[in-house]
N, C-alpha and C. Protein backbone atom coordinates (compact mmCIF):
# COMPACT_ATOMS: atom_id res chain seq x y z
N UNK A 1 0.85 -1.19 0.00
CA UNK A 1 0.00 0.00 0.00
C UNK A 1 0.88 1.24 0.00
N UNK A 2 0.77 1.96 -0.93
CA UNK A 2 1.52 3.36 -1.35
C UNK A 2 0.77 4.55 0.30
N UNK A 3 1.51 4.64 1.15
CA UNK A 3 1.06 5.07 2.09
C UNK A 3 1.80 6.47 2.10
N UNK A 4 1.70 7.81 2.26
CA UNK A 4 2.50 8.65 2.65
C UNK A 4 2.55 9.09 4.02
N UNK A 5 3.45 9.98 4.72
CA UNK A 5 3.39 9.77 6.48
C UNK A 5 1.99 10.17 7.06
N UNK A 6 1.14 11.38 6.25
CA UNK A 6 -0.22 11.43 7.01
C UNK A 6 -1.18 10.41 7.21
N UNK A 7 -0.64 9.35 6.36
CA UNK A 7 -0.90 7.98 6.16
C UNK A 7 -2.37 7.80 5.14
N UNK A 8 -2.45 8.67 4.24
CA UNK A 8 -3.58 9.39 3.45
C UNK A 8 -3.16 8.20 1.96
N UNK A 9 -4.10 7.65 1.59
CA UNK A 9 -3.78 6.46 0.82
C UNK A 9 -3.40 7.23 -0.41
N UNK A 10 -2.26 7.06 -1.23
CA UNK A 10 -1.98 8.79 -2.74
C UNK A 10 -1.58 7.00 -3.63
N UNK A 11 -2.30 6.86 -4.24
CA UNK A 11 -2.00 5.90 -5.15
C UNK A 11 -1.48 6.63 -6.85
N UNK A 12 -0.58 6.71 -7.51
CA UNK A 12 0.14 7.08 -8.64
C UNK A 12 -0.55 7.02 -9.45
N UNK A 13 -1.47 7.43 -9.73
CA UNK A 13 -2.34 7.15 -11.17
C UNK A 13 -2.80 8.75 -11.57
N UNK A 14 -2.46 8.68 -13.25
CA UNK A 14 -2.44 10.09 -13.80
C UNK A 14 -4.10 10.39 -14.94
N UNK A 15 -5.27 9.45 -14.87
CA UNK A 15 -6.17 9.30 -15.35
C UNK A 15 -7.03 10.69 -14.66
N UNK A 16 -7.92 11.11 -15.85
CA UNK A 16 -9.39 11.60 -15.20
C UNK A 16 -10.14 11.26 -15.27
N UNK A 17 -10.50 10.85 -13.56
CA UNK A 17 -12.20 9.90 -13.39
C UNK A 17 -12.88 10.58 -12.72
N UNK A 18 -14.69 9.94 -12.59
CA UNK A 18 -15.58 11.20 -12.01
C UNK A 18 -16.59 9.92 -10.91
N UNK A 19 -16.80 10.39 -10.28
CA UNK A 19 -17.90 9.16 -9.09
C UNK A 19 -18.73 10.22 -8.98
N UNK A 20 -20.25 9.65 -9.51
CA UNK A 20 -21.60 10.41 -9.01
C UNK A 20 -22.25 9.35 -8.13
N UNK A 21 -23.02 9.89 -6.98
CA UNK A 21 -24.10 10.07 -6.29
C UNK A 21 -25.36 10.66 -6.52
N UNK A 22 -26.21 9.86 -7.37
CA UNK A 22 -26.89 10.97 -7.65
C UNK A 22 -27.78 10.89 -6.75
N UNK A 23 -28.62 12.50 -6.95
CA UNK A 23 -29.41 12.95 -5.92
C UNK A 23 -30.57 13.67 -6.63
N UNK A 24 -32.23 13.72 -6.41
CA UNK A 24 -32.66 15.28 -7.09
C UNK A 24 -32.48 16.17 -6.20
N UNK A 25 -31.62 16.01 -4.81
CA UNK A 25 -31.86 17.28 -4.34
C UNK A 25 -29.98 17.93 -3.92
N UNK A 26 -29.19 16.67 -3.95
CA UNK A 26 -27.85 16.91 -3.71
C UNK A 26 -27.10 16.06 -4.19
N UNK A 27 -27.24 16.03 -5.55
CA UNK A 27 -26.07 14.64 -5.72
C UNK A 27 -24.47 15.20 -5.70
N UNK A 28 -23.63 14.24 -5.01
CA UNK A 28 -22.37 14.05 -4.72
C UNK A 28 -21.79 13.64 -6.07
N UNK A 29 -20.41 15.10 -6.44
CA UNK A 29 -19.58 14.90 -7.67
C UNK A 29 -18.66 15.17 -6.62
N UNK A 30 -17.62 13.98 -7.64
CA UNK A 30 -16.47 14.37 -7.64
C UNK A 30 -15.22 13.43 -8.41
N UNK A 31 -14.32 14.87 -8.93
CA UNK A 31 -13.59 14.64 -10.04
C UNK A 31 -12.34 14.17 -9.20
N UNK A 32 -11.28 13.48 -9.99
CA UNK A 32 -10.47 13.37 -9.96
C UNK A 32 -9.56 13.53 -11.64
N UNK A 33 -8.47 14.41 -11.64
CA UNK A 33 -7.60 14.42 -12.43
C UNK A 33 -6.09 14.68 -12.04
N UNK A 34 -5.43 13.34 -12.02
CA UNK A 34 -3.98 12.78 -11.88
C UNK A 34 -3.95 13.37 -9.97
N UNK A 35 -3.00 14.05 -9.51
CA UNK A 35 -3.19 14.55 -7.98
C UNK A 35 -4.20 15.82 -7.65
N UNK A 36 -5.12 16.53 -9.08
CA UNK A 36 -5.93 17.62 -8.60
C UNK A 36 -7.29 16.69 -8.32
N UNK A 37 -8.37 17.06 -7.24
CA UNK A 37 -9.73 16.80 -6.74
C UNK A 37 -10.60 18.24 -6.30
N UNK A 38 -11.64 17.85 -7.29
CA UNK A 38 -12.59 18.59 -7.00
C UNK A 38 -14.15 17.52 -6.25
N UNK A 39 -14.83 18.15 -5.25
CA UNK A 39 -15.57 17.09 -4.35
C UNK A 39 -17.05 18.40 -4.43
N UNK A 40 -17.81 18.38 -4.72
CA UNK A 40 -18.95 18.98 -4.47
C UNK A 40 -20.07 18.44 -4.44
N UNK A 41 -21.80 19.14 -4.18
CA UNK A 41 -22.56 18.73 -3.78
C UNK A 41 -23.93 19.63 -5.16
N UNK A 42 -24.13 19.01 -6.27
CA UNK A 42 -24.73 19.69 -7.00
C UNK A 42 -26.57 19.41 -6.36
N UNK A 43 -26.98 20.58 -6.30
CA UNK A 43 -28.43 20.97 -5.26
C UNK A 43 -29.38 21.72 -6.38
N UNK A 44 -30.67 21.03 -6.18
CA UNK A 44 -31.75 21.67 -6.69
C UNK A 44 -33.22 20.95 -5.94
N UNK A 45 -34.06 22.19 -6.23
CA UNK A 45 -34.90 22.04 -5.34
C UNK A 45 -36.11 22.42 -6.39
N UNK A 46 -37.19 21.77 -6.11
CA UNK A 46 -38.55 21.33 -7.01
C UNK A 46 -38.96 22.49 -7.49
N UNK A 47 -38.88 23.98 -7.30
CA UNK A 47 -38.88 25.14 -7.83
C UNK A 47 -38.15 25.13 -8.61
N UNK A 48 -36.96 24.61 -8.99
CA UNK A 48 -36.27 24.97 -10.00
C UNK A 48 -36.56 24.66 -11.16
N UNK A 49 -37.24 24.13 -11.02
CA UNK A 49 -37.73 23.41 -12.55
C UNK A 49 -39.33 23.18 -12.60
N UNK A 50 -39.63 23.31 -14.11
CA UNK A 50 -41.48 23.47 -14.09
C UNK A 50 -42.22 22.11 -13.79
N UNK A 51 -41.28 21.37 -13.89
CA UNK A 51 -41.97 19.69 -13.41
C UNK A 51 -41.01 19.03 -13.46
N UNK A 52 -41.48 17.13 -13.36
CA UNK A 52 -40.63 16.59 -12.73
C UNK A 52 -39.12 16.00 -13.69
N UNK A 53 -39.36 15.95 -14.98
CA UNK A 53 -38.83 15.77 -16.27
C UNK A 53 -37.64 17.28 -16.37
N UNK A 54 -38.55 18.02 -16.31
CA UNK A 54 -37.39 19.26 -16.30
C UNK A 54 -36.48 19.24 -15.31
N UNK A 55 -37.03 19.01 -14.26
CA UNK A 55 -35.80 19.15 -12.95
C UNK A 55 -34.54 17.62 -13.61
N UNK A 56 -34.95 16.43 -13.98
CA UNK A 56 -33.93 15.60 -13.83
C UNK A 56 -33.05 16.11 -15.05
N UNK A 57 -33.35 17.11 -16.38
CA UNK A 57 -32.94 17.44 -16.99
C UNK A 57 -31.81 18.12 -17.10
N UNK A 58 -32.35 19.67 -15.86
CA UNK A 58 -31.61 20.50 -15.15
C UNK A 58 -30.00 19.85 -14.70
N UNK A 59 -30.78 19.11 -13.83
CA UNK A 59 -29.29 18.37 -12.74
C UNK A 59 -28.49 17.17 -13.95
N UNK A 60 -28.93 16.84 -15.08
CA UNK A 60 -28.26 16.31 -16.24
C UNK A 60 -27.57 17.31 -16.45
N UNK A 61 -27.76 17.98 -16.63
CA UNK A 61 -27.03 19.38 -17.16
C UNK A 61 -26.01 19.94 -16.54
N UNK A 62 -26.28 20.19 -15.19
CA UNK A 62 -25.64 20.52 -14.25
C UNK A 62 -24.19 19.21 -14.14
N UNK A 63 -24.86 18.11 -14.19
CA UNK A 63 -23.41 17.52 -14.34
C UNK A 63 -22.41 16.97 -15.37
N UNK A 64 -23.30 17.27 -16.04
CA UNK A 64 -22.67 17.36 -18.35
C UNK A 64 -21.24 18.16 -17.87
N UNK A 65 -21.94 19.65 -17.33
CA UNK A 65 -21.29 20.51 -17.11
C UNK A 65 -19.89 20.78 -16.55
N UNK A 66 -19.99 19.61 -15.75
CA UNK A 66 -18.79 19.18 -15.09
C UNK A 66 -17.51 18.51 -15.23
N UNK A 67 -18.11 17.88 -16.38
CA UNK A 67 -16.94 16.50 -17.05
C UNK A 67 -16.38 16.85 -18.18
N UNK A 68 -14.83 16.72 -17.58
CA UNK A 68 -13.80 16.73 -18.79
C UNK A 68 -14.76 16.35 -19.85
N UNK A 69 -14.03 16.59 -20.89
CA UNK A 69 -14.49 15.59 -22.06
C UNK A 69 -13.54 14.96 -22.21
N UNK A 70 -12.50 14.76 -21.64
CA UNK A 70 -10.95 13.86 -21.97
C UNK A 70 -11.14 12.76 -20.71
N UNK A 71 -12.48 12.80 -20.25
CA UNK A 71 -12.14 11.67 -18.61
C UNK A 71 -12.26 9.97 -19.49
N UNK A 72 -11.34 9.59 -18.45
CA UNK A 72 -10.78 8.27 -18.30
C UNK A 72 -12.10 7.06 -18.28
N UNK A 73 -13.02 7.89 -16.58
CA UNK A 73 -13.59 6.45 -16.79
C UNK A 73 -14.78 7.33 -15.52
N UNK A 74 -15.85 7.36 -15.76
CA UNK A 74 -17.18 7.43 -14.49
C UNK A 74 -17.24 6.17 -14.09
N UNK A 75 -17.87 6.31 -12.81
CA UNK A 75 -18.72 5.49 -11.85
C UNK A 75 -19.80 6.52 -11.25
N UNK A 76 -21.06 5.33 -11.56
CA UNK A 76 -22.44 5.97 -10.97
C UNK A 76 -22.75 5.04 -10.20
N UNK A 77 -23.69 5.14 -9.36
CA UNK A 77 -24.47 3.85 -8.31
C UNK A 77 -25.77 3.47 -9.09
N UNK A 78 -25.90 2.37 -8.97
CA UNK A 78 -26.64 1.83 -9.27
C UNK A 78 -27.98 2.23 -8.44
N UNK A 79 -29.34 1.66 -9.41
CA UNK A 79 -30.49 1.87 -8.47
C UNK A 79 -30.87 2.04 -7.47
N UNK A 80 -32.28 2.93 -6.57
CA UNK A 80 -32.21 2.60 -5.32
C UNK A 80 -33.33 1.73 -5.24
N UNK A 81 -33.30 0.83 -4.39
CA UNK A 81 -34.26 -0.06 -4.32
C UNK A 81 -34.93 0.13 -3.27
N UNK A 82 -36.22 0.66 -3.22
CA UNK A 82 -37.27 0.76 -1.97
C UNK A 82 -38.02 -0.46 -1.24
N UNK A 83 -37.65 0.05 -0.12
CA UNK A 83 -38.01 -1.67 1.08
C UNK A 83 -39.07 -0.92 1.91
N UNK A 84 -39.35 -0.12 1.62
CA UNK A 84 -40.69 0.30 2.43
C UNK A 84 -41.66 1.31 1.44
N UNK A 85 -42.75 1.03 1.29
CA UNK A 85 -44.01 1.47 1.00
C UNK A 85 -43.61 3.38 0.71
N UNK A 86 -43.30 3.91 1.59
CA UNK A 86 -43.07 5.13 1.49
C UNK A 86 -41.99 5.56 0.93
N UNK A 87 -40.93 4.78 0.47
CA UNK A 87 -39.73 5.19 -0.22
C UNK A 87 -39.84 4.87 -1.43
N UNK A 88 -41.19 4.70 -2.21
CA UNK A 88 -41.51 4.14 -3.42
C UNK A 88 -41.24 5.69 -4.29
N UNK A 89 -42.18 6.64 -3.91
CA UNK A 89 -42.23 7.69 -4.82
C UNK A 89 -40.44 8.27 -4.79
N UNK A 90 -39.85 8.28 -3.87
CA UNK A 90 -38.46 9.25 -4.12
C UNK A 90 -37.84 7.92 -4.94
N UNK A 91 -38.30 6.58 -4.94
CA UNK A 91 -37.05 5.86 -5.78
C UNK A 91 -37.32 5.97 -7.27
N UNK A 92 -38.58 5.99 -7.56
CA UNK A 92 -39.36 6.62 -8.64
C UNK A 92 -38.32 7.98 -9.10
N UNK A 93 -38.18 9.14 -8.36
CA UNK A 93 -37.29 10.08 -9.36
C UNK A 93 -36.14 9.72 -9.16
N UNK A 94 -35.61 8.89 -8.88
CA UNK A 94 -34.20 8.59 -8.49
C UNK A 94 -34.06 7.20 -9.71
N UNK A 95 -34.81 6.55 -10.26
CA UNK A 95 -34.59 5.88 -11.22
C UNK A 95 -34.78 6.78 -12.73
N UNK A 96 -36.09 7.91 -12.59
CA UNK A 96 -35.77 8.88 -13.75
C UNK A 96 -34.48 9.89 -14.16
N UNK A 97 -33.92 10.03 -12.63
CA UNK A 97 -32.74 10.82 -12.93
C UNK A 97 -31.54 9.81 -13.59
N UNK A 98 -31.32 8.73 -12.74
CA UNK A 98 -30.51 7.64 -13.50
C UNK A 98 -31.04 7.46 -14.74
N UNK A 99 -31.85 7.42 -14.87
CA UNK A 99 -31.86 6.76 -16.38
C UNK A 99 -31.87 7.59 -17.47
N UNK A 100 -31.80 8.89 -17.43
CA UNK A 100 -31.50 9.61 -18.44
C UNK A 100 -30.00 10.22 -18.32
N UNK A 101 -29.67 9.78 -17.06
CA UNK A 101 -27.92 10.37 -16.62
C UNK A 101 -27.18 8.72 -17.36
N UNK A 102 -27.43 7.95 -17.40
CA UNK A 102 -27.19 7.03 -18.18
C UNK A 102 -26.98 7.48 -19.81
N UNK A 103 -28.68 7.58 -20.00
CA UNK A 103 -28.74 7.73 -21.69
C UNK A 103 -27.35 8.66 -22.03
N UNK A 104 -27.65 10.02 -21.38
CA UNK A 104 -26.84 10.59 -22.27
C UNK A 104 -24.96 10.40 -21.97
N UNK A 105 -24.63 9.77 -20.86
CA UNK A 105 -23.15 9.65 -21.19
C UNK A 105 -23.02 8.59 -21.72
N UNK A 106 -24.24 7.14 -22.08
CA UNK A 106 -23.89 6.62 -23.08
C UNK A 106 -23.37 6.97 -24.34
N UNK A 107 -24.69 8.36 -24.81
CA UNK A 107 -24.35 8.44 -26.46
C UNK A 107 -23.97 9.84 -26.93
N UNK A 108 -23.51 10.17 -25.13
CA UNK A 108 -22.10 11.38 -25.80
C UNK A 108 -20.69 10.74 -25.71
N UNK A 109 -20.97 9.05 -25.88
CA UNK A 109 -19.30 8.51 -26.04
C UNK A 109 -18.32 8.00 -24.33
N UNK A 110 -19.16 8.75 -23.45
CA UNK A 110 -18.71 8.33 -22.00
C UNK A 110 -18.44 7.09 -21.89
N UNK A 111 -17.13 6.84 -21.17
CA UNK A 111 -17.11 5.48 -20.17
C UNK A 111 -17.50 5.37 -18.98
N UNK A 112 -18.24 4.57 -18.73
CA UNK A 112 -19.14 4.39 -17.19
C UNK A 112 -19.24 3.29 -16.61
N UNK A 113 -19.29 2.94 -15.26
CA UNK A 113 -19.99 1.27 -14.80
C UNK A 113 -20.61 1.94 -13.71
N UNK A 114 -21.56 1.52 -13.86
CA UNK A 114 -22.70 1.27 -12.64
C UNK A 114 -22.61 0.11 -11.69
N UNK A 115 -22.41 1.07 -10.36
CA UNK A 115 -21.83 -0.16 -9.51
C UNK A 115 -22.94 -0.08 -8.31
N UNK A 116 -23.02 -1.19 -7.91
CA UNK A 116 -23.87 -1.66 -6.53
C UNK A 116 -22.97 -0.77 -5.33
N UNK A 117 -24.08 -0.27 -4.36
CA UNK A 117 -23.74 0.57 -3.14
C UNK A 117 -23.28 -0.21 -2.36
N UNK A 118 -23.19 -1.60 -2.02
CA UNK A 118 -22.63 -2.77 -1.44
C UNK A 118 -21.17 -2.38 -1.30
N UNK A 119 -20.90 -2.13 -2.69
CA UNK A 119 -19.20 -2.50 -3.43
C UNK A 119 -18.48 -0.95 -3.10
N UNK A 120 -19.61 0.16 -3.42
CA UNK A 120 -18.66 1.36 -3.04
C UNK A 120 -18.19 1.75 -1.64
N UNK A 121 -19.48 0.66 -0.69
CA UNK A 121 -18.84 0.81 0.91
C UNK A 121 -17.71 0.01 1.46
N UNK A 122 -17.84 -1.12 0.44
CA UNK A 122 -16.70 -2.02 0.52
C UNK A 122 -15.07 -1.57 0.26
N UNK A 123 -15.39 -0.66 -0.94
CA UNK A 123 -13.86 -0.21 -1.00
C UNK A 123 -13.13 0.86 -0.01
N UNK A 124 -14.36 1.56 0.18
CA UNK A 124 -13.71 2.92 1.20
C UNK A 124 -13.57 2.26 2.25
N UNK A 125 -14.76 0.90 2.98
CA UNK A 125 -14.13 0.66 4.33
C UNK A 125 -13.90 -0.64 4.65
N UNK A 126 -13.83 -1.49 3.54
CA UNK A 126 -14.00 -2.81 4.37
C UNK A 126 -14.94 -3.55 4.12
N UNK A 127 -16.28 -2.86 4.44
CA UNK A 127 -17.31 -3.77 4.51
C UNK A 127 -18.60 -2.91 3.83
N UNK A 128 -19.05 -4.27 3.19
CA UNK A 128 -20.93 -3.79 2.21
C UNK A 128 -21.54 -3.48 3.00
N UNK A 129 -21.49 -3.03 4.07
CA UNK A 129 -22.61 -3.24 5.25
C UNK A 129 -22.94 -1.71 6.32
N UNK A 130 -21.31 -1.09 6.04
CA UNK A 130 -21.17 0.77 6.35
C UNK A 130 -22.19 1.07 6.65
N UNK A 131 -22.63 2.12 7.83
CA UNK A 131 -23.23 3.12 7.86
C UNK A 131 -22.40 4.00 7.09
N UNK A 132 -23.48 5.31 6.71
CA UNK A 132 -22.76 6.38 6.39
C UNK A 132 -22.20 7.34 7.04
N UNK A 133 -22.19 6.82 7.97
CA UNK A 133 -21.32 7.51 9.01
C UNK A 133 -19.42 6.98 9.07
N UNK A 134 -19.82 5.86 9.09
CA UNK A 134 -18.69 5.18 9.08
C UNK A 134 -17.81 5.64 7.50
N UNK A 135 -18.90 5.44 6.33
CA UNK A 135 -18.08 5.85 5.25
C UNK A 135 -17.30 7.31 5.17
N UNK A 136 -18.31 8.32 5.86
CA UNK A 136 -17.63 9.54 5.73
C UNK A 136 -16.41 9.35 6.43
N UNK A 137 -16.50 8.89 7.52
CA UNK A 137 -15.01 8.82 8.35
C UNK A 137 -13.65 8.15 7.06
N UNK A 138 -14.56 7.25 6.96
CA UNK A 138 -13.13 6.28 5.78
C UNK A 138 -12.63 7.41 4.87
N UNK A 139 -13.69 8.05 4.15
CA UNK A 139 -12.92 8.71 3.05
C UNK A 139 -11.87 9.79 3.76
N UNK A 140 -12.65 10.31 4.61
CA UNK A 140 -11.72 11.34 5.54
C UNK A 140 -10.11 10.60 5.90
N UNK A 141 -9.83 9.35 6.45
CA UNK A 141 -9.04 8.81 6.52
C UNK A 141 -8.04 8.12 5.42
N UNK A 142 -9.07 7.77 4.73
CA UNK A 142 -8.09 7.40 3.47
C UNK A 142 -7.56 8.48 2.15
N UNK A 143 -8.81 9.32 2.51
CA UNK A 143 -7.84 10.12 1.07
C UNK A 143 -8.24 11.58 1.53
N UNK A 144 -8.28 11.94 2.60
CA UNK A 144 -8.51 13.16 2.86
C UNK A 144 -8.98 14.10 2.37
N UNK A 145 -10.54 13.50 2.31
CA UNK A 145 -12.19 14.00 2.14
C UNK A 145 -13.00 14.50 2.82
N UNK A 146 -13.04 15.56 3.57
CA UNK A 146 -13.71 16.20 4.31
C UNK A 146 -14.90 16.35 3.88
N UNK A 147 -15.91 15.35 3.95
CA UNK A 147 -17.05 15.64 3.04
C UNK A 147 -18.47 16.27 4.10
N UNK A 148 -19.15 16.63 2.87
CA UNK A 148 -20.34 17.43 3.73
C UNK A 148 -21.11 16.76 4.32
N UNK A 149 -21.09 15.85 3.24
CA UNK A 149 -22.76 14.47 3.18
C UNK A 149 -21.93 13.49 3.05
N UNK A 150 -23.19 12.49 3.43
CA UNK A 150 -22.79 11.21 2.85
C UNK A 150 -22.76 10.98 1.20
N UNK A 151 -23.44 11.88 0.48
CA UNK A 151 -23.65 12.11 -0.81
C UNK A 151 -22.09 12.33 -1.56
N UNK A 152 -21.51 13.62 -0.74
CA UNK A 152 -19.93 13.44 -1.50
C UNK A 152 -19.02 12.05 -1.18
N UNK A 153 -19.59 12.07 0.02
CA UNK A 153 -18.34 11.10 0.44
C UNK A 153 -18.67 9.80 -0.38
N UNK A 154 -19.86 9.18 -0.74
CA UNK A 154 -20.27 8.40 -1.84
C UNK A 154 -19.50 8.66 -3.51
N UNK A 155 -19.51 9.98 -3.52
CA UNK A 155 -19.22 10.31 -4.72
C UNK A 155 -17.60 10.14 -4.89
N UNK A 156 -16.62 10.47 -4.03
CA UNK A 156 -15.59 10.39 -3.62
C UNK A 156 -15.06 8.98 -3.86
N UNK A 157 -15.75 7.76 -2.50
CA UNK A 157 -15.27 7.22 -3.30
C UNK A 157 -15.28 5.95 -4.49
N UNK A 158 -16.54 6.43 -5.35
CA UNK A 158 -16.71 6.20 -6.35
C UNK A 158 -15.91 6.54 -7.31
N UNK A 159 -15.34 7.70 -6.89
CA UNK A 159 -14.20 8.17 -7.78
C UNK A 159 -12.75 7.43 -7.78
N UNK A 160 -12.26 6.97 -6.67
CA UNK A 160 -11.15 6.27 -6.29
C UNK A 160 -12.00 4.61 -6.87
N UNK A 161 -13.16 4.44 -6.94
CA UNK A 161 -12.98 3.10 -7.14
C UNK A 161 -12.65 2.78 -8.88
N UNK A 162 -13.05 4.29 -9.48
CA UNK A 162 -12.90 4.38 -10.87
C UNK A 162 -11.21 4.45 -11.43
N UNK A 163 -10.78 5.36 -10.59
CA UNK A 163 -9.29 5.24 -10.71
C UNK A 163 -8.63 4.40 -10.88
N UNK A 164 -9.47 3.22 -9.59
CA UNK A 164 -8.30 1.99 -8.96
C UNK A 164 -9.05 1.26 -10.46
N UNK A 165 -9.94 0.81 -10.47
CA UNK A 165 -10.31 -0.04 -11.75
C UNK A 165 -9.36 0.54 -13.64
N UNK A 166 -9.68 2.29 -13.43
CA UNK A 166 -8.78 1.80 -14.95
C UNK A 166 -7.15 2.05 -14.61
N UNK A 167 -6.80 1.91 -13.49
CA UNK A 167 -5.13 1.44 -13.12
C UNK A 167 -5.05 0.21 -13.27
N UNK A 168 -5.86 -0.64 -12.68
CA UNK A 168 -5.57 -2.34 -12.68
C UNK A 168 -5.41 -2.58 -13.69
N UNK A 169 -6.90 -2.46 -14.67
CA UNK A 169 -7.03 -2.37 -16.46
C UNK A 169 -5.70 -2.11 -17.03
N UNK A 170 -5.49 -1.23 -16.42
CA UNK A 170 -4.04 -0.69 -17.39
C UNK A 170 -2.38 -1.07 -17.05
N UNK A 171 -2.70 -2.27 -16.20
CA UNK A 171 -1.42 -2.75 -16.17
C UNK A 171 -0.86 -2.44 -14.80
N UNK A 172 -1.65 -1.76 -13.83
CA UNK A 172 -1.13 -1.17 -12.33
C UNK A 172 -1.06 -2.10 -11.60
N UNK A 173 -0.09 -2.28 -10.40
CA UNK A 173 -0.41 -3.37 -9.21
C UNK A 173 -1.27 -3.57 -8.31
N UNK A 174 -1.80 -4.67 -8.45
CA UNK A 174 -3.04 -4.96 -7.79
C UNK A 174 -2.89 -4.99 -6.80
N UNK A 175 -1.77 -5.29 -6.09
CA UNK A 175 -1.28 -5.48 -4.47
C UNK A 175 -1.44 -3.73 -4.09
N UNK A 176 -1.06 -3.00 -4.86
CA UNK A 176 -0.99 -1.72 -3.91
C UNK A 176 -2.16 -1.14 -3.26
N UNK A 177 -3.52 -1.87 -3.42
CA UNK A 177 -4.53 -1.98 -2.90
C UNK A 177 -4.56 -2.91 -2.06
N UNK A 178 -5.45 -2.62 -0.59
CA UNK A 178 -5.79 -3.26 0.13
C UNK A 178 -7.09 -4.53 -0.06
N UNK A 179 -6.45 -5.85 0.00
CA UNK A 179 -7.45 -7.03 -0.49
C UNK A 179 -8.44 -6.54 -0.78
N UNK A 180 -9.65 -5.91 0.05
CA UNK A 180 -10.83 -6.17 0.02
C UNK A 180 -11.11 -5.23 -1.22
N UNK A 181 -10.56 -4.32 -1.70
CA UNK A 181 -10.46 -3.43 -2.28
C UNK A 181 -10.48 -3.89 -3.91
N UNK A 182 -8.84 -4.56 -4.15
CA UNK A 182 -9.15 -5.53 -4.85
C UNK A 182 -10.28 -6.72 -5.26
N UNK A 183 -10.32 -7.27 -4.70
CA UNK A 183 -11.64 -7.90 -4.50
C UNK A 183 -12.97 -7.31 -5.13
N UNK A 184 -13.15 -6.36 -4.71
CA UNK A 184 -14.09 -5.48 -5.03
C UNK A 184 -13.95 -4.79 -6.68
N UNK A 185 -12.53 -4.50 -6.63
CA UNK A 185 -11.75 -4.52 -8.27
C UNK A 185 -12.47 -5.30 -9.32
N UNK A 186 -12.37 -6.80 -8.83
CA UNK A 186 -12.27 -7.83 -9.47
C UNK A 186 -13.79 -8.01 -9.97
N UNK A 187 -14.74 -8.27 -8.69
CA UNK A 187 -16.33 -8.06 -8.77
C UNK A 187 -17.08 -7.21 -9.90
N UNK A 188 -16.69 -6.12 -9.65
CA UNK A 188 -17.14 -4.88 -10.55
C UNK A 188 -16.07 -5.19 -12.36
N UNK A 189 -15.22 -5.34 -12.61
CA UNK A 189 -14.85 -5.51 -13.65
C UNK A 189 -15.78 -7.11 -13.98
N UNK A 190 -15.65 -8.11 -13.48
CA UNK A 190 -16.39 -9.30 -13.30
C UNK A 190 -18.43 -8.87 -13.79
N UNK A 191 -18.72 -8.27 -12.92
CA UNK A 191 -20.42 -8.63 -12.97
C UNK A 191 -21.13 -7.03 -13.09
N UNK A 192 -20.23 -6.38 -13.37
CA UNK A 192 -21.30 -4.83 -13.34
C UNK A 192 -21.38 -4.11 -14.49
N UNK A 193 -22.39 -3.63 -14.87
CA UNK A 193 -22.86 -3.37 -16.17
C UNK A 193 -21.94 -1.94 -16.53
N UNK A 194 -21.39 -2.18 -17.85
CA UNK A 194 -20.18 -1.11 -17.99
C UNK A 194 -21.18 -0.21 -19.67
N UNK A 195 -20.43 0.27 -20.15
CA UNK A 195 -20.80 1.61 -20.93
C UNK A 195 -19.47 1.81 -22.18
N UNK A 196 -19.67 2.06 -23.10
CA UNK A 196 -18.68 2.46 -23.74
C UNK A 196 -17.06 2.40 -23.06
N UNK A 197 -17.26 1.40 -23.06
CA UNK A 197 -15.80 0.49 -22.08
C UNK A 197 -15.64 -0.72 -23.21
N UNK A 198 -14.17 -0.75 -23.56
CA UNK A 198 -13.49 -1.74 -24.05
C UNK A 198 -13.55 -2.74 -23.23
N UNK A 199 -13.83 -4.09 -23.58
CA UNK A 199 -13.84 -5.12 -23.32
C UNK A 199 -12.38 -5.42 -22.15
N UNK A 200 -13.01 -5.72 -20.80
CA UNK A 200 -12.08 -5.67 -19.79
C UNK A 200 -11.33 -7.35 -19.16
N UNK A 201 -10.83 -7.36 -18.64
CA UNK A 201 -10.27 -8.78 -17.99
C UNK A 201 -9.99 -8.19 -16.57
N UNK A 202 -9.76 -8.95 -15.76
CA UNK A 202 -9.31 -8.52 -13.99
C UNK A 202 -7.87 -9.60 -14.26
């Protein structure tokens, strides 16, 4: 593990990747390009837009807005899946915002994988199982993420898991990751639905 003395995990990789969180009311960006990071919290609120189609449009926009056009490789989260009766309607705009944040970095040429929330808690801490409490702490510890929400700190490190995936891809050492991490490497190149991505191996 490439450790430096603050003990802040700085792994060598010179790619630009992006990890969304999405949100309709705060989704968590954040870029990475080679050692610069940008971590923010893009916000909109049901006034902003004349209905519900326009608003997921808006925050499409809002994060078009954001991305190199030279990036390496996105990671988005996958669906949310509602386990109670009342979390039906917010998973409802939370599958319309995905699915048109999909369409279009499909067929503006983007590379993307959509990864299970299992796998992004797994890499920042260990385990599929995180509170988000616990994750904010990890990112804070591992790559020195002072995040607002759990939303950046999601986004964060979605971003490191994008990194670590097109480093491996590209010939990087798999050891300089911590097992579970790897592991998690392996899974997501293995079983998760990718995007204008060259045909991968682990």
């Amino acid at each position: 593990m490439n450790l430096e003395k603050d003990g802040i995990e700085r792994v060598p990789v010179t790619c630009t990747v992006v990890g969304l969180d999405l949100s309709l009311s705060s989704t968590g960006f954040c870029l990475l390009q080679g050692q610069e990071r940008t971590v923010t919290t893009i916000k909109t609120k049901p006034k902003d837009a004349e209905d519900c189609i326009a608003r997921v449009e808006l925050i499409c926009s809002m994060i078009l807005e954001r991305i190199p056009q030279e990036v390496s490789l996105i990671c988005i989260e996958d669906y949310f899946v509602p386990r109670k009766a009342n979390q039906v309607g917010a998973a409802i705009g939370l599958i319309e915002l995905g699915f048109i944040i999909r369409h279009k970095l499909k067929y503006l040429g983007y590379p993307f994988f959509v990864v299970h929330h299992g796998q992004i808690k797994k890499f920042a801490t260990g385990s599929g199982q995180s509170p988000k409490a616990i994750v904010i702490r990890e990112v804070w510890k591992r790559w020195g993420v002072d995040a607002d929400d759990d939303n950046q700190a999601d986004a964060t490190a979605m971003a490191y898991l994008a990194q670590a995936l097109w480093d491996v891809v590209n010939g990087g050492d798999e050891t300089r990751y911590y097992k579970y991490q790897s592991d998690t490497i392996r899974t997501v190149l293995r079983d998760r639905p990718r995007f204008n991505v060259e045909p991968l191996s682990s």
